[in-house]
C-alpha atoms as a PDB file:
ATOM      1  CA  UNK A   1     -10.372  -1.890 -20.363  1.00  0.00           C
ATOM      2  CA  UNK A   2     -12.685  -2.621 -17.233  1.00  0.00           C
ATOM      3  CA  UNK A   3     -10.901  -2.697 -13.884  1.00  0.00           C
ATOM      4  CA  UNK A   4     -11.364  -4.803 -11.061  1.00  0.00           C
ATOM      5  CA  UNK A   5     -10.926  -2.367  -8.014  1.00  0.00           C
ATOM      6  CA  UNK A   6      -8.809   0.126  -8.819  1.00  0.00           C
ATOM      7  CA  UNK A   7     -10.178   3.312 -10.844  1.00  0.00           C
ATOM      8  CA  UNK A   8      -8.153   4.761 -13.651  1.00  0.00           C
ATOM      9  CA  UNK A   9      -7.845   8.201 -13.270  1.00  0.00           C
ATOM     10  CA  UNK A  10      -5.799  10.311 -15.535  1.00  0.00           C
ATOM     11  CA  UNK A  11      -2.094  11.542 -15.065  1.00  0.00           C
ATOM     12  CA  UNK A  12      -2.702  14.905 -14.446  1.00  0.00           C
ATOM     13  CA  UNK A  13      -4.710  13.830 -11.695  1.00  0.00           C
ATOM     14  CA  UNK A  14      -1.968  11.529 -10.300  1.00  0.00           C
ATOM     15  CA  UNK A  15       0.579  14.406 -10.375  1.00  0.00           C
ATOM     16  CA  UNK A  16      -1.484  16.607  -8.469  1.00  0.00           C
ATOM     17  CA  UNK A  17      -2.223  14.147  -5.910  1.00  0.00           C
ATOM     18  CA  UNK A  18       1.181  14.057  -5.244  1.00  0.00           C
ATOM     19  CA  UNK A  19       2.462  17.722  -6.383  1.00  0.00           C
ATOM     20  CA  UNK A  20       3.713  17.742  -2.839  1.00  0.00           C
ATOM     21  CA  UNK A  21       5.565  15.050  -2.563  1.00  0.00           C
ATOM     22  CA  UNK A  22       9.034  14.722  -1.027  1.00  0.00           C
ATOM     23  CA  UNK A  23      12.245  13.975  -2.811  1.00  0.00           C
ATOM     24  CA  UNK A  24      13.909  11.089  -1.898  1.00  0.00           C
ATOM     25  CA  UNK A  25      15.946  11.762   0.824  1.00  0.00           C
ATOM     26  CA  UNK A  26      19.732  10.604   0.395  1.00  0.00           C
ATOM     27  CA  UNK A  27      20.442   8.364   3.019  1.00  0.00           C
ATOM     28  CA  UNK A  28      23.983   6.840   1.834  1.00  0.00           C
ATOM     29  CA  UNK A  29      25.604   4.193   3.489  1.00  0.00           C
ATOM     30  CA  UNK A  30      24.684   1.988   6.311  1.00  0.00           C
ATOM     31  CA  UNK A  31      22.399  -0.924   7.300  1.00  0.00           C
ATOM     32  CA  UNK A  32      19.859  -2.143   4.946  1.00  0.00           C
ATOM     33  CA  UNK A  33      16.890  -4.209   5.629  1.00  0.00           C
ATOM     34  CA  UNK A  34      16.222  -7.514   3.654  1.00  0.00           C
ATOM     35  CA  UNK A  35      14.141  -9.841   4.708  1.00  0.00           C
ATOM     36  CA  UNK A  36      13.953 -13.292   4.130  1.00  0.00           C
ATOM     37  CA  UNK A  37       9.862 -13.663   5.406  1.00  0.00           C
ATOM     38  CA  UNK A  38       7.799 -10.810   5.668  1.00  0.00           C
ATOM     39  CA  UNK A  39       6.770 -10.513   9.681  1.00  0.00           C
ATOM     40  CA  UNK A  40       4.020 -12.331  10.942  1.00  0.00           C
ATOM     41  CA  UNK A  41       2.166  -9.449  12.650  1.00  0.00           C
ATOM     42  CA  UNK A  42       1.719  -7.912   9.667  1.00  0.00           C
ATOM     43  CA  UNK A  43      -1.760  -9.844   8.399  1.00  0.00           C
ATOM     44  CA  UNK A  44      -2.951 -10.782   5.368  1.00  0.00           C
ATOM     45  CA  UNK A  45      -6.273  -9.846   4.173  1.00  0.00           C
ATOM     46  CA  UNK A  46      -8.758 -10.915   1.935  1.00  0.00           C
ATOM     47  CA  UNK A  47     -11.318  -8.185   0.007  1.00  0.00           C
ATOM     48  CA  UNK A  48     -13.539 -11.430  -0.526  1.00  0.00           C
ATOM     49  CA  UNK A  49     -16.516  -9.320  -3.269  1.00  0.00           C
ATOM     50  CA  UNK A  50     -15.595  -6.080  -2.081  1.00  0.00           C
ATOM     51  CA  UNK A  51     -13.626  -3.861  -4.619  1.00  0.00           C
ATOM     52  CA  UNK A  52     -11.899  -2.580  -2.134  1.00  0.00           C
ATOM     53  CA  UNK A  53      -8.228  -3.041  -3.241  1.00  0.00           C
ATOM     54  CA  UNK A  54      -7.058   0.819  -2.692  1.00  0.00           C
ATOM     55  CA  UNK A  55      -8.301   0.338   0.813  1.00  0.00           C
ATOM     56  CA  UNK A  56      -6.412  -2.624   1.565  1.00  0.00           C
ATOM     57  CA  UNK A  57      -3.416  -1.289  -0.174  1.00  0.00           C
ATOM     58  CA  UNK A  58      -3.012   2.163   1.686  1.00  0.00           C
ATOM     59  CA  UNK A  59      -3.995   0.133   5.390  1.00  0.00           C
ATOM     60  CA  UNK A  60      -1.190  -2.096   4.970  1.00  0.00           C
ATOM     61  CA  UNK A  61       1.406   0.929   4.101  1.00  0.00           C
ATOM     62  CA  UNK A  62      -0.433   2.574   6.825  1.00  0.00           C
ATOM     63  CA  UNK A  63       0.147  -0.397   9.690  1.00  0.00           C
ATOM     64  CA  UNK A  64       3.887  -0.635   8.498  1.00  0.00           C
ATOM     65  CA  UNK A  65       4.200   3.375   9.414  1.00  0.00           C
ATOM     66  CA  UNK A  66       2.507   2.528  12.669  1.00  0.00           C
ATOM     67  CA  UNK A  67       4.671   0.199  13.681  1.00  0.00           C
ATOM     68  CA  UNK A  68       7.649   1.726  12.759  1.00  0.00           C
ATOM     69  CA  UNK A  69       6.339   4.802  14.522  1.00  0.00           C
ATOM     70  CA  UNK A  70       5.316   2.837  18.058  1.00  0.00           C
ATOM     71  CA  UNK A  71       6.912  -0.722  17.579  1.00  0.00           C
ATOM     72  CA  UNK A  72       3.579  -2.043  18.035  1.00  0.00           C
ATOM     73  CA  UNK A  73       1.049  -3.983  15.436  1.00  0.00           C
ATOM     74  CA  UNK A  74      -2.470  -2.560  14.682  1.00  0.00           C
ATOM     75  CA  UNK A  75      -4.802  -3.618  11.922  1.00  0.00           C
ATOM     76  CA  UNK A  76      -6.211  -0.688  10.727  1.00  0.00           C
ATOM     77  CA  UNK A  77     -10.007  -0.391   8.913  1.00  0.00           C
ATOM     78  CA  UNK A  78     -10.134  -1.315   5.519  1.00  0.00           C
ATOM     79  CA  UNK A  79     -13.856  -0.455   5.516  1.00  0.00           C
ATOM     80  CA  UNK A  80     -13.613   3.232   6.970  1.00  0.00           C
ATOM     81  CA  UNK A  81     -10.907   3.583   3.956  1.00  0.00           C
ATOM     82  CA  UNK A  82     -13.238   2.432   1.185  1.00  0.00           C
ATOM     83  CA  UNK A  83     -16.153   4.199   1.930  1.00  0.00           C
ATOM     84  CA  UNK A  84     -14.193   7.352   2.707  1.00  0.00           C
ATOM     85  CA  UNK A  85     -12.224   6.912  -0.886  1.00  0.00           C
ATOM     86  CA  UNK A  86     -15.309   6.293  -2.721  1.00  0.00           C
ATOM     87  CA  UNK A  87     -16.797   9.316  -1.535  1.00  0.00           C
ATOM     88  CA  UNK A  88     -13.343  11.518  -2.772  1.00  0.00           C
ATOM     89  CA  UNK A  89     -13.722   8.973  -6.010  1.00  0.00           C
ATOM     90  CA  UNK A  90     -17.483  10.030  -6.706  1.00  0.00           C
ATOM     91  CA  UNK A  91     -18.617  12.519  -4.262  1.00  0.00           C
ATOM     92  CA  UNK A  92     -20.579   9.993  -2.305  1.00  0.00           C
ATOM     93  CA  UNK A  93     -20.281   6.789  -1.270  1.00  0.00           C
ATOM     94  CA  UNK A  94     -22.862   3.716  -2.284  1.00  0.00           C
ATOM     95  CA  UNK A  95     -21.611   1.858  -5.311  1.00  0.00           C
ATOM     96  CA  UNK A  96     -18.932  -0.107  -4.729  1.00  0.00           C
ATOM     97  CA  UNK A  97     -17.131   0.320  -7.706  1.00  0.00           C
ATOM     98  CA  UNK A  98     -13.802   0.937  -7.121  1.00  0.00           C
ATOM     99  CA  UNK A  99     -11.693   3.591  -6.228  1.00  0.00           C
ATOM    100  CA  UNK A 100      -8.985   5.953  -7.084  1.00  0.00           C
ATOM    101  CA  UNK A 101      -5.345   5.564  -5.477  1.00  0.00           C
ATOM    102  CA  UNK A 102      -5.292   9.514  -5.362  1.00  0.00           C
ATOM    103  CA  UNK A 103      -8.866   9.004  -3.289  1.00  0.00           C
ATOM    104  CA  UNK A 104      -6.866   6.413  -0.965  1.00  0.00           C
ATOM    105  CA  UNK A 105      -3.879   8.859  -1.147  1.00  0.00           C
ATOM    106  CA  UNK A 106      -6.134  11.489   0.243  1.00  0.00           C
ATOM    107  CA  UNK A 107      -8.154   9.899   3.162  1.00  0.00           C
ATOM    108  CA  UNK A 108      -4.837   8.653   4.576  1.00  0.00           C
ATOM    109  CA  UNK A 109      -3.343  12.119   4.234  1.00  0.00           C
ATOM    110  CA  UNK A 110      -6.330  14.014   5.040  1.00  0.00           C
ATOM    111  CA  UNK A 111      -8.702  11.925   7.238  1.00  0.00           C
ATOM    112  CA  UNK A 112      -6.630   8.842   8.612  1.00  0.00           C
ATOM    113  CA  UNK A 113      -7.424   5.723  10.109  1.00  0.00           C
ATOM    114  CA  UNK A 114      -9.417   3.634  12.533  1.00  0.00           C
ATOM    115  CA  UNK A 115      -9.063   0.320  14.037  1.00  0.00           C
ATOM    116  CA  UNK A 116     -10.177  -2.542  12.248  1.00  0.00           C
ATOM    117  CA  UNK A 117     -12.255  -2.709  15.794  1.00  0.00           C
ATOM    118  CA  UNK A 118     -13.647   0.012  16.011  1.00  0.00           C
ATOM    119  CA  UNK A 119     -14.965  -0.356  11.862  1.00  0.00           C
ATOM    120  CA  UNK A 120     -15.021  -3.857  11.106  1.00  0.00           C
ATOM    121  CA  UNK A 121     -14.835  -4.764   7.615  1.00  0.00           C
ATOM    122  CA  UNK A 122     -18.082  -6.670   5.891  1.00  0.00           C
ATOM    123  CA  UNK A 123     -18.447  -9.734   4.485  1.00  0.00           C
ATOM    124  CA  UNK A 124     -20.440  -8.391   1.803  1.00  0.00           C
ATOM    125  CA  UNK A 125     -20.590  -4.420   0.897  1.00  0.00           C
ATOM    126  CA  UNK A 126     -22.833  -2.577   3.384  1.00  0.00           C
ATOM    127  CA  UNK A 127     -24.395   0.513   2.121  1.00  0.00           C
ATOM    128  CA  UNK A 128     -25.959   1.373   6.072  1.00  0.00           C
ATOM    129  CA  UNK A 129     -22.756   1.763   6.345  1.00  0.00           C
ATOM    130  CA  UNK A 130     -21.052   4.455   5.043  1.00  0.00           C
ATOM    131  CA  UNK A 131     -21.790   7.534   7.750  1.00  0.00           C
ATOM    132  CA  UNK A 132     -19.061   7.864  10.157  1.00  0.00           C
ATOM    133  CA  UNK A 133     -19.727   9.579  13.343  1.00  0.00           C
ATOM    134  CA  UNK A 134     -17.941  12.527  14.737  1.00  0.00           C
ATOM    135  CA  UNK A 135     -16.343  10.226  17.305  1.00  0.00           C
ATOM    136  CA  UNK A 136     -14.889   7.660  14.698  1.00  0.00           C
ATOM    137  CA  UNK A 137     -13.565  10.703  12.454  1.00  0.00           C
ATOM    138  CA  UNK A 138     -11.993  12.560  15.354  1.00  0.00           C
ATOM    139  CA  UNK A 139     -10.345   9.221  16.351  1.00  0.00           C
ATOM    140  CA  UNK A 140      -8.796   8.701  12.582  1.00  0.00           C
ATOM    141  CA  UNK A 141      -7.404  11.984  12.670  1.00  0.00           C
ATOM    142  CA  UNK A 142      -5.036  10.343  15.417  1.00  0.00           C
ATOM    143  CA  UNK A 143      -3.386   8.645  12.863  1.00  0.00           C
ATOM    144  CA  UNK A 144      -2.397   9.902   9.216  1.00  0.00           C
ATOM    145  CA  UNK A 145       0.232   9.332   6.523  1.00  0.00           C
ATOM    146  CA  UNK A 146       2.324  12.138   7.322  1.00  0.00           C
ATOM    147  CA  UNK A 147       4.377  12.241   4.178  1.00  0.00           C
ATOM    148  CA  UNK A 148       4.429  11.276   0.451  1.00  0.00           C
ATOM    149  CA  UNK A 149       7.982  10.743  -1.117  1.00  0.00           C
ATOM    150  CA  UNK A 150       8.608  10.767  -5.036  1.00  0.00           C
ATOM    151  CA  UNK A 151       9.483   7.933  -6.345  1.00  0.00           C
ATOM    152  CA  UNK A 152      10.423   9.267  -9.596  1.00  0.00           C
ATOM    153  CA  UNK A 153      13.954   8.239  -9.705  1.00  0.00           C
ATOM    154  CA  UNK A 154      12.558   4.970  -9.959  1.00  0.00           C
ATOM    155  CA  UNK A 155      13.743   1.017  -8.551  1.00  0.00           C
ATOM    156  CA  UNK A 156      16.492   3.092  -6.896  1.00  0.00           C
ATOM    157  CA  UNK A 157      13.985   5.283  -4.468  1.00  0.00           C
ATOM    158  CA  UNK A 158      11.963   2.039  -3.754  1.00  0.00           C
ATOM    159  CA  UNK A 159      15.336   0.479  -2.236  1.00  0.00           C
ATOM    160  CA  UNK A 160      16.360   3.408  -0.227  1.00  0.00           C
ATOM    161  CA  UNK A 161      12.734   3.806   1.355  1.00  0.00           C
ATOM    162  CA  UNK A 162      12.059  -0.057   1.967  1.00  0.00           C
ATOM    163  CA  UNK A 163      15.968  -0.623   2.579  1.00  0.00           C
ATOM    164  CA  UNK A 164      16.326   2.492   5.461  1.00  0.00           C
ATOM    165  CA  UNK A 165      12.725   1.425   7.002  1.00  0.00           C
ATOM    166  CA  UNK A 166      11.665   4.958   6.118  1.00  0.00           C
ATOM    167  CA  UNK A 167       7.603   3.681   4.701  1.00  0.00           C
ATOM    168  CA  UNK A 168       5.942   1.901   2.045  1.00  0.00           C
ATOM    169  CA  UNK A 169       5.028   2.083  -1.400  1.00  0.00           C
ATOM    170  CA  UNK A 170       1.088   2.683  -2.282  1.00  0.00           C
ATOM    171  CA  UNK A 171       1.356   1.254  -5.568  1.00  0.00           C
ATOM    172  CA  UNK A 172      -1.363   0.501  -8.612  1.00  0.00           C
ATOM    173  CA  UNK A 173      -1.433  -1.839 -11.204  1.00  0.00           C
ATOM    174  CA  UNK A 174      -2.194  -4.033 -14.129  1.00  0.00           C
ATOM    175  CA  UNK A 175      -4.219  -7.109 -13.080  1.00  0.00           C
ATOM    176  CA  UNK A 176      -3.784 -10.109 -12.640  1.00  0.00           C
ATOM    177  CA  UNK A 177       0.170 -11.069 -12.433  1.00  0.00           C
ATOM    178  CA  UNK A 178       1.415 -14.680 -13.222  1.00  0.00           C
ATOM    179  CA  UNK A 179       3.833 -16.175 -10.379  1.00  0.00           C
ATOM    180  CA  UNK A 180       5.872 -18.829 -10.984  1.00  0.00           C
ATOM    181  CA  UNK A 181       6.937 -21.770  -8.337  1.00  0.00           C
ATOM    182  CA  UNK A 182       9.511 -18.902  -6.463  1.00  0.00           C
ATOM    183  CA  UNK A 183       6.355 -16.632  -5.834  1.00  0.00           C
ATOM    184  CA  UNK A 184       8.186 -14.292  -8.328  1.00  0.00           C
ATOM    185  CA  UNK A 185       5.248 -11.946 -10.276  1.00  0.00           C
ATOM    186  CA  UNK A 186       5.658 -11.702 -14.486  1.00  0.00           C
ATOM    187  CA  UNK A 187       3.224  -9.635 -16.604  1.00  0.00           C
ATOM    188  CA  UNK A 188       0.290 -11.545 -18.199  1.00  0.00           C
ATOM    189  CA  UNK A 189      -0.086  -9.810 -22.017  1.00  0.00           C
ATOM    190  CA  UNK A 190      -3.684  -8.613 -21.548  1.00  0.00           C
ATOM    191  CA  UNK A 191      -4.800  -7.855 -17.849  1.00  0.00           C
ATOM    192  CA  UNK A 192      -8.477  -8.092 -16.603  1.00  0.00           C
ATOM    193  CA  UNK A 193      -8.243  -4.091 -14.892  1.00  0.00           C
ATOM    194  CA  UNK A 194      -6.270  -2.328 -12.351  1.00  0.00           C
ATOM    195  CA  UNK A 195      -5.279  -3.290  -8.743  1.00  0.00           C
ATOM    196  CA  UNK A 196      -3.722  -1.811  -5.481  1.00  0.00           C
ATOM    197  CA  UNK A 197      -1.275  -3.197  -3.722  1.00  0.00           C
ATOM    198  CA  UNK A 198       1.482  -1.991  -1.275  1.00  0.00           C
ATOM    199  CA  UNK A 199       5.543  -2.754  -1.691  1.00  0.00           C
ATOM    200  CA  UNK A 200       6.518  -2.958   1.831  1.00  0.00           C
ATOM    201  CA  UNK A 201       9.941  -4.822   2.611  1.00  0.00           C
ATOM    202  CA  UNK A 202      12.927  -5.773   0.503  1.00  0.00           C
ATOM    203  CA  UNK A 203      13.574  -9.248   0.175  1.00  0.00           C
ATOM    204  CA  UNK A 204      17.000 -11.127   0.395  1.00  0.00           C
ATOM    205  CA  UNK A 205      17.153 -12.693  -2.828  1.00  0.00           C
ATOM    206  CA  UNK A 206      18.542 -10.527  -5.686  1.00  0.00           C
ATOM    207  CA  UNK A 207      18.959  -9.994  -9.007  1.00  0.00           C
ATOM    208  CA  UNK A 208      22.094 -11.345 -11.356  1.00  0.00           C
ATOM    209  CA  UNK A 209      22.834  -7.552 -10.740  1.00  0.00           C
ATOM    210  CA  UNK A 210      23.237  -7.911  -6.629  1.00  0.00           C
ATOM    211  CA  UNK A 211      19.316  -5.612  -6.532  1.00  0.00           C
ATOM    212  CA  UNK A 212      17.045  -6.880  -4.054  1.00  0.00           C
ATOM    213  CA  UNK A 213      13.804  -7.649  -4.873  1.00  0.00           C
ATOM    214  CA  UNK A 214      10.920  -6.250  -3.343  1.00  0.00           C
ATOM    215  CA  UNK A 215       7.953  -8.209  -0.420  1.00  0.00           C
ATOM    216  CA  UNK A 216       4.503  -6.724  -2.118  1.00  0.00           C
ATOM    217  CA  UNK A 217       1.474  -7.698   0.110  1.00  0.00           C
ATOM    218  CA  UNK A 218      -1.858  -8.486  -1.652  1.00  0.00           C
ATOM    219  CA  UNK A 219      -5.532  -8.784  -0.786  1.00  0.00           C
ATOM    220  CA  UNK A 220      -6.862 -11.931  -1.870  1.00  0.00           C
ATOM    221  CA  UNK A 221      -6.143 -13.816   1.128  1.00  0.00           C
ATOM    222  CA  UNK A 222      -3.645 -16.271   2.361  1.00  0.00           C
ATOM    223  CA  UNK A 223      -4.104 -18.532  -0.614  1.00  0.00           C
ATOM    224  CA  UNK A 224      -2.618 -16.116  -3.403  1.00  0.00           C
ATOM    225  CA  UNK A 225       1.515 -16.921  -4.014  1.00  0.00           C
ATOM    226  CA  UNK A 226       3.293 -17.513  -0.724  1.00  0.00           C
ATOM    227  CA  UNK A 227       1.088 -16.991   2.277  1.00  0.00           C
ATOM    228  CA  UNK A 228      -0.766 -13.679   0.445  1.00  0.00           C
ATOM    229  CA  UNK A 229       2.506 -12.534  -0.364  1.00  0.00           C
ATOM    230  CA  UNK A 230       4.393 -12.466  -3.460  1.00  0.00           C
ATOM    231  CA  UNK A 231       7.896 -10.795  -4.967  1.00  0.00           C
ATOM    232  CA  UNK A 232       8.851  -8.293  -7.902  1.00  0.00           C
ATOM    233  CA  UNK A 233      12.466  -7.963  -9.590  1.00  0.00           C
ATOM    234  CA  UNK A 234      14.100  -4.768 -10.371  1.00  0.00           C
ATOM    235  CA  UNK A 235      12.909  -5.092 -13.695  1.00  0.00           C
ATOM    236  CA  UNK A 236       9.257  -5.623 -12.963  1.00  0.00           C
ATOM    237  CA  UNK A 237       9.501  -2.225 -11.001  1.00  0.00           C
ATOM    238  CA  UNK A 238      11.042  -0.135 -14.104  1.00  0.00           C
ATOM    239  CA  UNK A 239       8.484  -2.406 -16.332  1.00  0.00           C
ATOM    240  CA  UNK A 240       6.068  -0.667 -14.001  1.00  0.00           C
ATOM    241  CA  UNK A 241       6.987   2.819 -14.211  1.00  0.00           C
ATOM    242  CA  UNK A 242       7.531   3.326 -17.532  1.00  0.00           C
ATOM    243  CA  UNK A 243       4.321   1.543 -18.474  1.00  0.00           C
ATOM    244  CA  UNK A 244       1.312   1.663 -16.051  1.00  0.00           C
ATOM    245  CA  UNK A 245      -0.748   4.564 -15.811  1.00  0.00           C
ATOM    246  CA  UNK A 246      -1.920   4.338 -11.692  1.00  0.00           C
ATOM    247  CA  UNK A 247       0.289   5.556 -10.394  1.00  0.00           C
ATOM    248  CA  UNK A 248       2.674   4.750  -7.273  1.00  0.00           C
ATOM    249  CA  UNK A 249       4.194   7.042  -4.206  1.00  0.00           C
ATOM    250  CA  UNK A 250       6.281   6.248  -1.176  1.00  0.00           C
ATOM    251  CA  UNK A 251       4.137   7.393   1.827  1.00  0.00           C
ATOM    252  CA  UNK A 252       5.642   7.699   5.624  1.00  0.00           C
ATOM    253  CA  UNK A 253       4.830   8.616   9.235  1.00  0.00           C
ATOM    254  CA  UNK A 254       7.909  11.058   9.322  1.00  0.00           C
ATOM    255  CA  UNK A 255       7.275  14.479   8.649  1.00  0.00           C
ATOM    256  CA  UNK A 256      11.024  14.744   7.499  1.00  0.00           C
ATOM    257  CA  UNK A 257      11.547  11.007   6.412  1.00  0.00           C
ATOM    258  CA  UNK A 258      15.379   9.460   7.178  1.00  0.00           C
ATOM    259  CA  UNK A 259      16.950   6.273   7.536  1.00  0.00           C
ATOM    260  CA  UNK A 260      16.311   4.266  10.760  1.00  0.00           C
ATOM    261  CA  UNK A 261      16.599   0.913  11.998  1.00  0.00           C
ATOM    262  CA  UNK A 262      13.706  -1.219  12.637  1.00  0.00           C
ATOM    263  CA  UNK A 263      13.097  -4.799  14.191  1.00  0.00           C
ATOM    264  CA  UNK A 264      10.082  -5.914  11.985  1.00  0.00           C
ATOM    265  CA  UNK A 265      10.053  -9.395  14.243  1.00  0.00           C
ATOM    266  CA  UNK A 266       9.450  -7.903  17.085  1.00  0.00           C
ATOM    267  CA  UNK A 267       5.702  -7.644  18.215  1.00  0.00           C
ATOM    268  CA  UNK A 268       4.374  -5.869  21.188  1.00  0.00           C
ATOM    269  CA  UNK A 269       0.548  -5.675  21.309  1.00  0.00           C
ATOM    270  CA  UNK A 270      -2.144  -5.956  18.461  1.00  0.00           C
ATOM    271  CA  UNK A 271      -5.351  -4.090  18.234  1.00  0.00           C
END
């Protein structure tokens, strides 16, 4: 099967990326976050001919952390990702043919992130650039994923950490997805390769069971399902995990992640 962003890479390299990860922690009861809308500040991107998927995936996890962390918006470099994954993917960067979500995994964990200021992304792939200078790496190591989270246990661990506002899930995929007129995704028999995304909110529709379904964010601009957005079942999430072979893992900006309470509406600066 080709792929269309997203590198396969095999299970044993998955688990190893995230050997370290933390259980789920168990939060009990309390407030839970649905949302009807995902928030406005967080923005939708496009990839445009870039196979940059992983990239956009682990920025948007990574700007939900951020504002969780500071309770202000930042879009974060999708280009400083890409090039930076590539070169865990390959050993150097230059081809622009994919990535791995352990190689996205990594640079967030291991190198961070810039402003999408500071490294703008391209309309086109650039191969002058991919050399960062010491500046721009010293100024990613600012900001990191702090922690991974298993999310073994399955659609249960997605609703604690999206429910508690602890992170996000970096997820991988099956491409493409069908949505029907609700925006709701479905698996199409025979997919064209794999895809990142990010799960990043639950919604506040549910299931005949009373499970909320799940806001994941894509990267093919405002035009795909409901403003870039679209939403997955319970179902489609165990579909997921018992069948796809890329892999997903909650990732946080708490060293020892929790449940808190945060106002995703509210908006303070963006960089």
């Amino acid at each position: 099967m080709t792929f269309s962003g997203l590198v396969p890479e095999s299970r044993d390299t998955w688990r190893a990326a995230i050997s370290d990860a933390q259980a789920m922690p168990v939060c009990g009861d309390g407030p839970e976050t649905r949302l009807s809308v995902p928030p406005s500040w967080m923005k939708v991107e496009n990839q445009g001919p870039i196979n940059s998927c992983s990239a956009n995936g682990i920025t948007s996890c990574a700007e939900k952390c951020e504002y969780a962390r500071t309770k202000k918006a930042v879009q974060l470099s999708r280009w400083f990702q890409y090039v930076e994954s590539e070169i865990y993917t390959y050993g150097a960067a230059g081809r622009d043919q994919g990535a791995t979500l352990s190689a996205a995994l990594r640079v967030g964990r291991e190198i961070g992130f810039v402003p999408e200021s500071d490294e703008p992304y391209p309309a086109t792939y650039d191969s002058n650039r991919m050399r960062f200078n010491t500046e721009i790496k010293a100024l990613a190591a600012e900001r990191k994923i702090t922690s991974t989270i298993s999310l073994a246990s399955g659609y249960s661990a997605w609703r604690t950490l999206l429910g508690k506002d602890i992170g996000a899930v970096l997820l991988g995929m099956y491409w493409p997805v069908q949505l029907d007129s609700r925006c709701f995704a479905t698996r199409v028999p025979t997919g064209g390769g794999g895809h990142a995304i990010a799960g990043l909110f639950l919604a506040d529709t549910t299931d005949a069971n009373g499970n909320p379904d799940v806001w994941i964010l894509n990267s093919h601009s405002t035009s795909f399902g409901l403003n870039g957005w679209f939403k997955v079942t319970r179902s489609f999430i165990e579909d997921l995990q018992s069948r796809d072979d890329f892999g997903n893992v909650g990732v946080s900006d708490m060293s020892v992640p929790g449940p808190r309470v945060v106002d995703w509406s509210r908006r303070e600066m963006i960089c």
